[in-house]
N, C-alpha and C. Protein backbone atom coordinates (compact mmCIF):
# COMPACT_ATOMS: atom_id res chain seq x y z
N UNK A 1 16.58 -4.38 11.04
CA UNK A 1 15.95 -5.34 10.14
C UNK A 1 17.02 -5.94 9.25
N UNK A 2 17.10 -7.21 9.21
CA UNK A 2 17.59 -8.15 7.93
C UNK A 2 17.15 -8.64 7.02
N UNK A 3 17.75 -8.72 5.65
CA UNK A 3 17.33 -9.20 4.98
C UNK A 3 16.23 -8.57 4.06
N UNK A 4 15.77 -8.92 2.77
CA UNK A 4 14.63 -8.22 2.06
C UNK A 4 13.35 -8.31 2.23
N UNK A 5 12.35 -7.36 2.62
CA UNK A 5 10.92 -8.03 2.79
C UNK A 5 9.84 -7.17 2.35
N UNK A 6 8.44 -7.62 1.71
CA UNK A 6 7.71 -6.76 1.61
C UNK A 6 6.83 -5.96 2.76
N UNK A 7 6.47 -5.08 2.41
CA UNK A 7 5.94 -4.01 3.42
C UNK A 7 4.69 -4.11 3.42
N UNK A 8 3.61 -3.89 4.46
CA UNK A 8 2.35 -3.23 4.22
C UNK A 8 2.26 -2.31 5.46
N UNK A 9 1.65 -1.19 4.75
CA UNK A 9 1.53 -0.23 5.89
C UNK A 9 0.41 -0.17 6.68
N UNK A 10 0.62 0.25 7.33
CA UNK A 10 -0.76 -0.58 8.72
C UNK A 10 -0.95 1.02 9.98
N UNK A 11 -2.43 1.38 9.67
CA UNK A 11 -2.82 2.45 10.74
C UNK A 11 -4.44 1.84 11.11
N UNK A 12 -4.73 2.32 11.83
CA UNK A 12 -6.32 2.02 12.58
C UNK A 12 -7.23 2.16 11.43
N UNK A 13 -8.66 1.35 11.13
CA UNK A 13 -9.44 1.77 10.37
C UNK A 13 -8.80 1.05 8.93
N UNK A 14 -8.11 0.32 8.82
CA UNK A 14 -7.98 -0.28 7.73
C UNK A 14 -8.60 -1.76 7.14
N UNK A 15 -8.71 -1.54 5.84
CA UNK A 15 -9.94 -2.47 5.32
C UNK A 15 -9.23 -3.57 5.49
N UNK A 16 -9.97 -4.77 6.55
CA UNK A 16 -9.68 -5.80 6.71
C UNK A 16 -8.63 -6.48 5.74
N UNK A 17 -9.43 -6.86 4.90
CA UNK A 17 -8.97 -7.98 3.58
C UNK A 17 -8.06 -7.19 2.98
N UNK A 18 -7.91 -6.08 2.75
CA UNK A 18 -6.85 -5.51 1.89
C UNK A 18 -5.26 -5.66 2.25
N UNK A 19 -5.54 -5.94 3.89
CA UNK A 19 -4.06 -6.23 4.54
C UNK A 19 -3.80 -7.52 4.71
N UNK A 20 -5.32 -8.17 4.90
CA UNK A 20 -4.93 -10.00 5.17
C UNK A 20 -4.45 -10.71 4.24
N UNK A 21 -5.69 -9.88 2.69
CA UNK A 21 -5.40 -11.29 2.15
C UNK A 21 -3.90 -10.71 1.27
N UNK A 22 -3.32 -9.96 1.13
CA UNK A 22 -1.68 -9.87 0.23
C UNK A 22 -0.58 -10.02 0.89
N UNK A 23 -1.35 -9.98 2.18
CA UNK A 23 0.24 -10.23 3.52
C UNK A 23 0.01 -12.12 3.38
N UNK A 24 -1.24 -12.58 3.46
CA UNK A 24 -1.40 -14.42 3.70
C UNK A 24 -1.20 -15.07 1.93
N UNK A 25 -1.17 -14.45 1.04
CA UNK A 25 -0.65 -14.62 -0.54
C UNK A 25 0.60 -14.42 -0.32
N UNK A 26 1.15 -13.40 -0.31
CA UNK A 26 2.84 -13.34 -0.51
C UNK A 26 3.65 -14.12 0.08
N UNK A 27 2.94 -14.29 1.46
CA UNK A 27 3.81 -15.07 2.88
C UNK A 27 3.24 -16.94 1.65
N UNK A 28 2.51 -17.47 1.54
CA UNK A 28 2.06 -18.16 0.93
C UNK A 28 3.46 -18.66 -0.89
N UNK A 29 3.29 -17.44 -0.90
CA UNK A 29 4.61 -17.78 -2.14
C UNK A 29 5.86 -17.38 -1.81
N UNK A 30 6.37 -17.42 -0.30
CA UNK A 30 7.17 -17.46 0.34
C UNK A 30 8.29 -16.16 0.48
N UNK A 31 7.40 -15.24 0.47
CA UNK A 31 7.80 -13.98 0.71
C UNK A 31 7.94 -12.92 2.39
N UNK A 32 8.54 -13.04 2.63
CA UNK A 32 8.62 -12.11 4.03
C UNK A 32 7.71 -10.85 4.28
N UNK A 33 6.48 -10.76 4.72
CA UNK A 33 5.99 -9.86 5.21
C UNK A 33 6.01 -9.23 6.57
N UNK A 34 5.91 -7.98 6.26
CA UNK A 34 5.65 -7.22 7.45
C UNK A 34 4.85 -6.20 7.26
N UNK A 35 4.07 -6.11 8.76
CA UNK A 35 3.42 -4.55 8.86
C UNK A 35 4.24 -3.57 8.88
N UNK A 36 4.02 -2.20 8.74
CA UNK A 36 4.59 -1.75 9.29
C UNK A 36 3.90 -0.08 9.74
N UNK A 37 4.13 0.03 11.04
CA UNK A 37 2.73 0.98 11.61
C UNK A 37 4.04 2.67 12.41
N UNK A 38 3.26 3.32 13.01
CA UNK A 38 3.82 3.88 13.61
C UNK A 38 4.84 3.60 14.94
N UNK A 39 4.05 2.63 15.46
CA UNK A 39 3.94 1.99 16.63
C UNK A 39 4.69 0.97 16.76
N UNK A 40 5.45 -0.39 16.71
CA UNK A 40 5.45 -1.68 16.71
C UNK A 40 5.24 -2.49 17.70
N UNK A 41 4.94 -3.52 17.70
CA UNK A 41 3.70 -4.07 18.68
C UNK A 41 2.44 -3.61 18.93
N UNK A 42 2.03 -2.48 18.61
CA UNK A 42 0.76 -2.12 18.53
C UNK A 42 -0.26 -2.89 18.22
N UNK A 43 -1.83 -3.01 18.42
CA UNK A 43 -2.17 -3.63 17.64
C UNK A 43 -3.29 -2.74 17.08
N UNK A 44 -3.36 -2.78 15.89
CA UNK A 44 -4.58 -1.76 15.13
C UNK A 44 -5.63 -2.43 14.68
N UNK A 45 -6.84 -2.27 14.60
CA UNK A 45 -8.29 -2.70 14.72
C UNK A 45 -8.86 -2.50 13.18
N UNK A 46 -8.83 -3.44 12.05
CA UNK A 46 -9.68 -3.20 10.97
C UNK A 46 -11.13 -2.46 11.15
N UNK A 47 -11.35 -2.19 10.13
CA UNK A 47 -12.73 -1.25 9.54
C UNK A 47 -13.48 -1.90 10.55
N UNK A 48 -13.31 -3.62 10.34
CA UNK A 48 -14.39 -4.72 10.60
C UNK A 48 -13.96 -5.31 11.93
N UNK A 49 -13.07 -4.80 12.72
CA UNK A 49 -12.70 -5.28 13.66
C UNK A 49 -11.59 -5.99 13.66
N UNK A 50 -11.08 -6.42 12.88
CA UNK A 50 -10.10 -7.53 12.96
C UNK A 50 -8.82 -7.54 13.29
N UNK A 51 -8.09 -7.49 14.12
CA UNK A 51 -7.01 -7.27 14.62
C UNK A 51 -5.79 -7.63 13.97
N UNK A 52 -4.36 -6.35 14.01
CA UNK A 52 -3.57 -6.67 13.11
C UNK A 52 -1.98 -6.27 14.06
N UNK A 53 -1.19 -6.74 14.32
CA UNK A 53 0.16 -5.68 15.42
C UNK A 53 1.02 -6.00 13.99
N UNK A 54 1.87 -4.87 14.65
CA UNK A 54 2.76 -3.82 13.96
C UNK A 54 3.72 -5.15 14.56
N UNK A 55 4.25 -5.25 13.01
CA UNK A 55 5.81 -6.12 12.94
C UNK A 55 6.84 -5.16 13.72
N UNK A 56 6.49 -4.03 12.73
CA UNK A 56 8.03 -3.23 12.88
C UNK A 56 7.34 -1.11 12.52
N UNK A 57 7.91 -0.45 13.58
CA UNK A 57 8.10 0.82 13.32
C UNK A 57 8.64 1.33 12.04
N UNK A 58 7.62 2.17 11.52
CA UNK A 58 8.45 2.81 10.51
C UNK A 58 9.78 3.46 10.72
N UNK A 59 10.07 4.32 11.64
CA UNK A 59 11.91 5.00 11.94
C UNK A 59 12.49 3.75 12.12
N UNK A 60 12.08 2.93 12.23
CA UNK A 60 13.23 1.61 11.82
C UNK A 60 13.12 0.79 10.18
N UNK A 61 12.76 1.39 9.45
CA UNK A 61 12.78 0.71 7.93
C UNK A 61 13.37 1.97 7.01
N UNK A 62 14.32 1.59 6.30
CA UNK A 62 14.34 2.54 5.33
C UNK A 62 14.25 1.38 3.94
N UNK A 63 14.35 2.04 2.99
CA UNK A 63 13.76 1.96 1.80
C UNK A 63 14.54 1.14 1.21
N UNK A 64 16.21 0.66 1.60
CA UNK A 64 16.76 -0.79 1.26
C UNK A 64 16.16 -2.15 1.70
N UNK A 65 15.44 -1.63 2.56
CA UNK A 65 14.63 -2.96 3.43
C UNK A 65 13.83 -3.93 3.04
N UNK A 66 13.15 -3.33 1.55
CA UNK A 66 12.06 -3.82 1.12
C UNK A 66 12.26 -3.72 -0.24
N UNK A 67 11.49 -5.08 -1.04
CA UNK A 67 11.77 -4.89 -2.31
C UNK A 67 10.26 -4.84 -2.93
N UNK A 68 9.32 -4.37 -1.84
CA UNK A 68 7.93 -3.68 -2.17
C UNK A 68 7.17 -3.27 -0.86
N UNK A 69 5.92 -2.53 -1.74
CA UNK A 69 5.42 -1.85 -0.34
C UNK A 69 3.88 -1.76 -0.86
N UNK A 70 3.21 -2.20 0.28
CA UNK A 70 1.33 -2.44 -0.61
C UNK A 70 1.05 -1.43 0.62
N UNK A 71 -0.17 -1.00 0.08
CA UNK A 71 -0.77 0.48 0.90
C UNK A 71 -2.41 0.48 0.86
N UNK A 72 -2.98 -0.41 2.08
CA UNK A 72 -4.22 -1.00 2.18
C UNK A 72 -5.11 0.48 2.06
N UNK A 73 -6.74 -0.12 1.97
CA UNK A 73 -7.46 0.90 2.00
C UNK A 73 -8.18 0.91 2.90
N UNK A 74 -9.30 0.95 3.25
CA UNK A 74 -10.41 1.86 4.65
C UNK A 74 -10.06 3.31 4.69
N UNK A 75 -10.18 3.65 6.32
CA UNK A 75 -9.93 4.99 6.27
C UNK A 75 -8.13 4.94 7.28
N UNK A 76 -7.50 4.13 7.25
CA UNK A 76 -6.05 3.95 7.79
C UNK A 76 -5.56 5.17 5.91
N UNK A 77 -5.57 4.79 5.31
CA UNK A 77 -4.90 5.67 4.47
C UNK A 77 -4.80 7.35 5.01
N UNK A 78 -6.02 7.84 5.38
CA UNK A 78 -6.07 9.50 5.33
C UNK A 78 -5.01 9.68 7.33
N UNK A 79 -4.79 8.64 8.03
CA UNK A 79 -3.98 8.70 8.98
C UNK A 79 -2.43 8.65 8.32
N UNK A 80 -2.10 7.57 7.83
CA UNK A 80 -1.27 7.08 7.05
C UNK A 80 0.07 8.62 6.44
N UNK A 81 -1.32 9.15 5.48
CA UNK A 81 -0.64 10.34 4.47
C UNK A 81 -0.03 11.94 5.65
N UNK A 82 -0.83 11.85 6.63
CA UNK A 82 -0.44 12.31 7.79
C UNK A 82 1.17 12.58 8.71
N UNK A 83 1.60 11.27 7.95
CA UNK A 83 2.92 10.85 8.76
C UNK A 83 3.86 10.90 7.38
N UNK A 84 4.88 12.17 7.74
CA UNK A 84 5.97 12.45 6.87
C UNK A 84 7.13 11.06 6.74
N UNK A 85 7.54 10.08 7.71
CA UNK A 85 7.81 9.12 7.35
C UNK A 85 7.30 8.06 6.53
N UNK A 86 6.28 7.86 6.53
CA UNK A 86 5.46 6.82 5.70
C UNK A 86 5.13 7.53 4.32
N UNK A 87 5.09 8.78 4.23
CA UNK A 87 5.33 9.07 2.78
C UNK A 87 6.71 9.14 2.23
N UNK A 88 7.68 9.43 2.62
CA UNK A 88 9.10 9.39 2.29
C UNK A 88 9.27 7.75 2.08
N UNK A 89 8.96 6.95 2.81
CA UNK A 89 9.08 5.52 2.46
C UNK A 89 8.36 5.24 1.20
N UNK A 90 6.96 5.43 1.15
CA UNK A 90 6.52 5.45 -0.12
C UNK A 90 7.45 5.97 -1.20
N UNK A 91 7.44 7.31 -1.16
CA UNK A 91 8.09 8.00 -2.39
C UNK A 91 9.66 7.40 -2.65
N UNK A 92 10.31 6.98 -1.60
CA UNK A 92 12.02 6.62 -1.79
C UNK A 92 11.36 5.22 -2.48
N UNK A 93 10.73 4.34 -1.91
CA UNK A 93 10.59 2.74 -2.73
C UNK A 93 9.93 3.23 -4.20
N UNK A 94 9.03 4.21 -4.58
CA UNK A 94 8.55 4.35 -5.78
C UNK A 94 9.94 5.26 -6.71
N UNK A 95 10.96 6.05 -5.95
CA UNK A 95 11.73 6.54 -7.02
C UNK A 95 12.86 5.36 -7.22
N UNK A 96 13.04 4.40 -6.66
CA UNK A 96 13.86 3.23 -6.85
C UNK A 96 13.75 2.46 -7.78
N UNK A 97 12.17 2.54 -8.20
CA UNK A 97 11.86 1.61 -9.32
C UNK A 97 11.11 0.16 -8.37
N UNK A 98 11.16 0.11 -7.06
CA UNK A 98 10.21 -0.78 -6.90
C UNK A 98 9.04 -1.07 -6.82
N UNK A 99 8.28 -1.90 -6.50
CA UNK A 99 6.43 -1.80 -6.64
C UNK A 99 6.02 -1.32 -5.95
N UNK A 100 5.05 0.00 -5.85
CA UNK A 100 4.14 0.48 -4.81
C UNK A 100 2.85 -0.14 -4.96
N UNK A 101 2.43 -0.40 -4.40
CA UNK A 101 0.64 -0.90 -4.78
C UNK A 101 -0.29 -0.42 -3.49
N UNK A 102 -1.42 0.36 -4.23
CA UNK A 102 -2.39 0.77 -3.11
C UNK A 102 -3.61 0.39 -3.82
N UNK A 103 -4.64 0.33 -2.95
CA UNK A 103 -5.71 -0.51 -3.25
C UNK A 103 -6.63 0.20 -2.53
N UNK A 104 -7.91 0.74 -3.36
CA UNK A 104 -9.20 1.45 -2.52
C UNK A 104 -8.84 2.93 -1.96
N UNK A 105 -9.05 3.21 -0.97
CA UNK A 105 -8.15 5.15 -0.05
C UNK A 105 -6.73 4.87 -0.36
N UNK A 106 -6.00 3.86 -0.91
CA UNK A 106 -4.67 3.51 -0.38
C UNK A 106 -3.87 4.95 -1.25
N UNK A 107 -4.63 5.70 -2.47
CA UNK A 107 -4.01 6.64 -3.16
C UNK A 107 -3.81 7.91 -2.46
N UNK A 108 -4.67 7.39 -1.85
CA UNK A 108 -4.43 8.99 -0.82
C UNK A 108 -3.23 9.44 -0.41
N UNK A 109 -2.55 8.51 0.07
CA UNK A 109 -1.05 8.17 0.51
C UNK A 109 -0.34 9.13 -0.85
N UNK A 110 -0.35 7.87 -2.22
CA UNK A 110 0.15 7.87 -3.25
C UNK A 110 0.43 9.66 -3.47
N UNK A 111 -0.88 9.89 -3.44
CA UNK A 111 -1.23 12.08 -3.76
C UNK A 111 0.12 12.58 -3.12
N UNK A 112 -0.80 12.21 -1.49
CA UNK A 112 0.43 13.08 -0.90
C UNK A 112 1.92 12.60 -0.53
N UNK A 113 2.15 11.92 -1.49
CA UNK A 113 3.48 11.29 -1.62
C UNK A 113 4.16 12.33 -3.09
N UNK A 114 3.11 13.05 -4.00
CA UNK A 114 3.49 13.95 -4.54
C UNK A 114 4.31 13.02 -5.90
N UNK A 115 3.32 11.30 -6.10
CA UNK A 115 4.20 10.73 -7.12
C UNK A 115 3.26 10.08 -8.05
N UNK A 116 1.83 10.66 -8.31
CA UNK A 116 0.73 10.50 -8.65
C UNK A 116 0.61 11.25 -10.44
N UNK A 117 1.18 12.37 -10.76
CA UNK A 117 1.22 13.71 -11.72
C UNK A 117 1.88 12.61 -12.93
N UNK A 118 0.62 12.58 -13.60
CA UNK A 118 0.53 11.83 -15.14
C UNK A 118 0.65 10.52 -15.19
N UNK A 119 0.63 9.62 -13.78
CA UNK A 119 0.67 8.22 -14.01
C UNK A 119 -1.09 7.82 -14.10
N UNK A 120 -1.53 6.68 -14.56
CA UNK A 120 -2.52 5.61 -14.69
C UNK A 120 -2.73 5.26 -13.63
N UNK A 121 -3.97 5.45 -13.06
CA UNK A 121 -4.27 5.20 -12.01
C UNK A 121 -5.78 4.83 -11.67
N UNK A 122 -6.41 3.45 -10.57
CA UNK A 122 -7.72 3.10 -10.29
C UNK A 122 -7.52 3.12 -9.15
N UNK A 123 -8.91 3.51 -8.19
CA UNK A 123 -9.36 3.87 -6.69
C UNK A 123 -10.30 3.31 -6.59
N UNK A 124 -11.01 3.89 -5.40
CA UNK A 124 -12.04 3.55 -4.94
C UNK A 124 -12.87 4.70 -5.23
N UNK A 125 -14.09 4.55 -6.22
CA UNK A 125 -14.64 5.75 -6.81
C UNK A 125 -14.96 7.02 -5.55
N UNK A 126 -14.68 7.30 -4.61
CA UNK A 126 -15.55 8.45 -4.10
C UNK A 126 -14.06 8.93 -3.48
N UNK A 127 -12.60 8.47 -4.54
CA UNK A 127 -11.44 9.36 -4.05
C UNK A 127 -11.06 9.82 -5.86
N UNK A 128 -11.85 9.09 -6.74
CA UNK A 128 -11.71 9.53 -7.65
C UNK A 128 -10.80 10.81 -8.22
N UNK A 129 -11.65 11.73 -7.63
CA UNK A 129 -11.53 13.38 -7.90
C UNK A 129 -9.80 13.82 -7.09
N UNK A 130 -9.72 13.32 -6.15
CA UNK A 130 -8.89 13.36 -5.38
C UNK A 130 -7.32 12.86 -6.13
N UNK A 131 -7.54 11.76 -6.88
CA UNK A 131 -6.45 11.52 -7.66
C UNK A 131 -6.27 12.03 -8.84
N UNK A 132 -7.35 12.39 -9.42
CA UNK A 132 -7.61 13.06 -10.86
C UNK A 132 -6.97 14.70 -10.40
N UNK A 133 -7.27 15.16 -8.96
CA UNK A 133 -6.46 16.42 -9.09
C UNK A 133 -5.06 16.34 -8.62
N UNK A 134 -4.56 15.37 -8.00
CA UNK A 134 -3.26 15.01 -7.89
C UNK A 134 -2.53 14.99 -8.94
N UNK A 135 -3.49 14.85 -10.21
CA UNK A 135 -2.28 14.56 -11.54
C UNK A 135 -2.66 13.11 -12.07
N UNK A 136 -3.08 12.57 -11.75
CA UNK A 136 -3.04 10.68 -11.94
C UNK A 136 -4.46 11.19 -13.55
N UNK A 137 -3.93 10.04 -14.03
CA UNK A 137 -5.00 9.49 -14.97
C UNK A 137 -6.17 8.33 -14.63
N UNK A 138 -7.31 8.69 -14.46
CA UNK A 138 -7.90 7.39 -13.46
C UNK A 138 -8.36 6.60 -14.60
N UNK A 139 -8.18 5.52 -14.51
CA UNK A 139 -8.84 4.40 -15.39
C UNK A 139 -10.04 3.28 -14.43
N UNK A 140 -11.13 2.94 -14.77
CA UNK A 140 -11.76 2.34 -13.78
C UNK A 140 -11.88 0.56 -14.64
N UNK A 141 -10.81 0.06 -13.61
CA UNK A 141 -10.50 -1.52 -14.01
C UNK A 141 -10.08 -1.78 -12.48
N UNK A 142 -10.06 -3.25 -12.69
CA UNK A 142 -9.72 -4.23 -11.16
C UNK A 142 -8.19 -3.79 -10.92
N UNK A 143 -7.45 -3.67 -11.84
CA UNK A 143 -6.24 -2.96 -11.35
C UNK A 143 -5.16 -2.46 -12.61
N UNK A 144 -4.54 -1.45 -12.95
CA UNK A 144 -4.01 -0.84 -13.53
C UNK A 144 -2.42 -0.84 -12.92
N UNK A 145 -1.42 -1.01 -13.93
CA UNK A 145 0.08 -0.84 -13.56
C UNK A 145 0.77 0.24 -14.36
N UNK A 146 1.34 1.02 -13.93
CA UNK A 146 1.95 1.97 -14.69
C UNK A 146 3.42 2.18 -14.32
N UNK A 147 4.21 1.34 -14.94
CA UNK A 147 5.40 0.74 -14.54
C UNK A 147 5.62 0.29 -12.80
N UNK A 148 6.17 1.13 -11.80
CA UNK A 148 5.92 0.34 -10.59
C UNK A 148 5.12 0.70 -9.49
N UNK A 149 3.87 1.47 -10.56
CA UNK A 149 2.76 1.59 -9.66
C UNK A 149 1.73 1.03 -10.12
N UNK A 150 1.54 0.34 -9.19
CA UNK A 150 0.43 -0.69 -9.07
C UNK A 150 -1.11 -0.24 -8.07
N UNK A 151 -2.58 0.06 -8.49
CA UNK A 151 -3.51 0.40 -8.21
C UNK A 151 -4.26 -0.05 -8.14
N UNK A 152 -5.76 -0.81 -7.38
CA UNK A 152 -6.97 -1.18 -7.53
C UNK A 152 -8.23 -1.00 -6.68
N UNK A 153 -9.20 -1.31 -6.85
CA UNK A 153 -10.26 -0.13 -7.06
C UNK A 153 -10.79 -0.80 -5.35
N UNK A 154 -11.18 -2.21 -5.38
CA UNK A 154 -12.20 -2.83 -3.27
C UNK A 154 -11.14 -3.92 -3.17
N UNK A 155 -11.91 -4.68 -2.44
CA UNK A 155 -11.44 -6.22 -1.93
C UNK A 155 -11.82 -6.73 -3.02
N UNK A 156 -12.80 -6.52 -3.99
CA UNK A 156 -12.76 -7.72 -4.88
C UNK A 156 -11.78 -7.57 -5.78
N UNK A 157 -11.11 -6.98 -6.07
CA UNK A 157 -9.70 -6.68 -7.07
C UNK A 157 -8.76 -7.52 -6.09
N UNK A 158 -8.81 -7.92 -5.31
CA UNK A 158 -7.55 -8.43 -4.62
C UNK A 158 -6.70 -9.48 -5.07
N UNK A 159 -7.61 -10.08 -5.86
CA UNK A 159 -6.91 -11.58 -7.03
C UNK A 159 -6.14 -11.11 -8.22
N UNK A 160 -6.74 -9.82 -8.82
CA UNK A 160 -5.62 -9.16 -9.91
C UNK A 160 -4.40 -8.19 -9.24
N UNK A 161 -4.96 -7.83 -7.61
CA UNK A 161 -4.18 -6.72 -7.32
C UNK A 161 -2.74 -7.36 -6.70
N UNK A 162 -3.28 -8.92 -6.32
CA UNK A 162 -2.03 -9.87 -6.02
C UNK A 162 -1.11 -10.19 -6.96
N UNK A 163 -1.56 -10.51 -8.13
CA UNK A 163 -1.03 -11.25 -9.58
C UNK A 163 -0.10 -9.97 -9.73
N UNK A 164 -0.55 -9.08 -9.49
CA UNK A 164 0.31 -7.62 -10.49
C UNK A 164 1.42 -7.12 -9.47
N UNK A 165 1.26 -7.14 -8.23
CA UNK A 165 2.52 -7.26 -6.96
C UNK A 165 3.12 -8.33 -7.34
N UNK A 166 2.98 -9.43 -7.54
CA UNK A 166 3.68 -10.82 -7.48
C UNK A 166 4.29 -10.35 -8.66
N UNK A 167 4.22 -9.85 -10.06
CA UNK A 167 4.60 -10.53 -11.02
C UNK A 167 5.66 -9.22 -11.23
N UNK A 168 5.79 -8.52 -10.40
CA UNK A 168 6.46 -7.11 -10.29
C UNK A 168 7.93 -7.48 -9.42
N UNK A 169 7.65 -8.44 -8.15
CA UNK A 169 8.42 -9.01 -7.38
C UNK A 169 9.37 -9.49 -7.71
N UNK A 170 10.72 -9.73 -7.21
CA UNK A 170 11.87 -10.43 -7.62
C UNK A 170 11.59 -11.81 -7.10
């Protein structure tokens, strides 16, 4: 890979809009997106059906690659936290100081990324408990930043959950 680009991580079962609409915003304010899945070329199937292929394999990105990383929700998160690479990517871009942002299950990741313990944090209420025992402070708003973690709760947060990636962005 060349060059700087943002990330979204991409497994089966992920909430449509959470990957469309911040990958078609960023690309929109002229930012380089990519998926990035286990697989590349794959193609993985939203909640709702909607079809998404893998830009690029994770064992091919490390954590200079990207100067952010968004972490959709459905149930692709609880696959996601599964894979010791995709949390090391998480955790190396969040100890760098760049933006993590997960949105809806996307904390699930965040937990078992083990970078959750006393930050500010909003979900999708029925992972609530799940972040509250990780350590996180849950606050229930459209989206919460706690220096370069960035959190929000469905798809309808997706207009604040964009503004707060963007305004985090170089």
């Amino acid at each position: 890979m060349s060059g700087k680009k943002v990330g979204i991580l991409l497994d089966f079962n992920y909430e449509d809009l959470e990957v469309w609409y911040p990958l078609l915003r960023l690309r929109e304010a002229d930012y380089c997106v990519i998926t990035i899945a286990a697989e590349k070329g794959k193609v993985y199937t939203g909640k709702h059906g909607y079809p998404c292929k893998a830009d690029e394999a994770i064992e091919n990105v490390k954590t200079e690659d990207l100067l952010g990383l968004i972490i959709p929700g459905g149930f692709c998160p609880d696959y996601l936290r599964r894979d010791k690479r995709m949390l090391d990517l998480v955790k190396g871009l969040y100890e760098a100081g760049r933006p993590v942002a997960a949105i809806c299950h996307g904390p699930w990741v965040l937990s078992s990324a083990k970078i959750l313990k006393g930050k500010r944090v909003t979900c999708f209420y029925a992972i609530k408990d799940d972040v509250v025992n990780a350590g996180a402070i849950f606050e229930d708003a459209a989206v919460v930043v706690d220096g370069n973690l960035i959190t929000s709760r469905t798809p309808n947060d997706l207009p604040d959950f964009c503004k707060a990636i963007m305004a985090q962005l170089p």
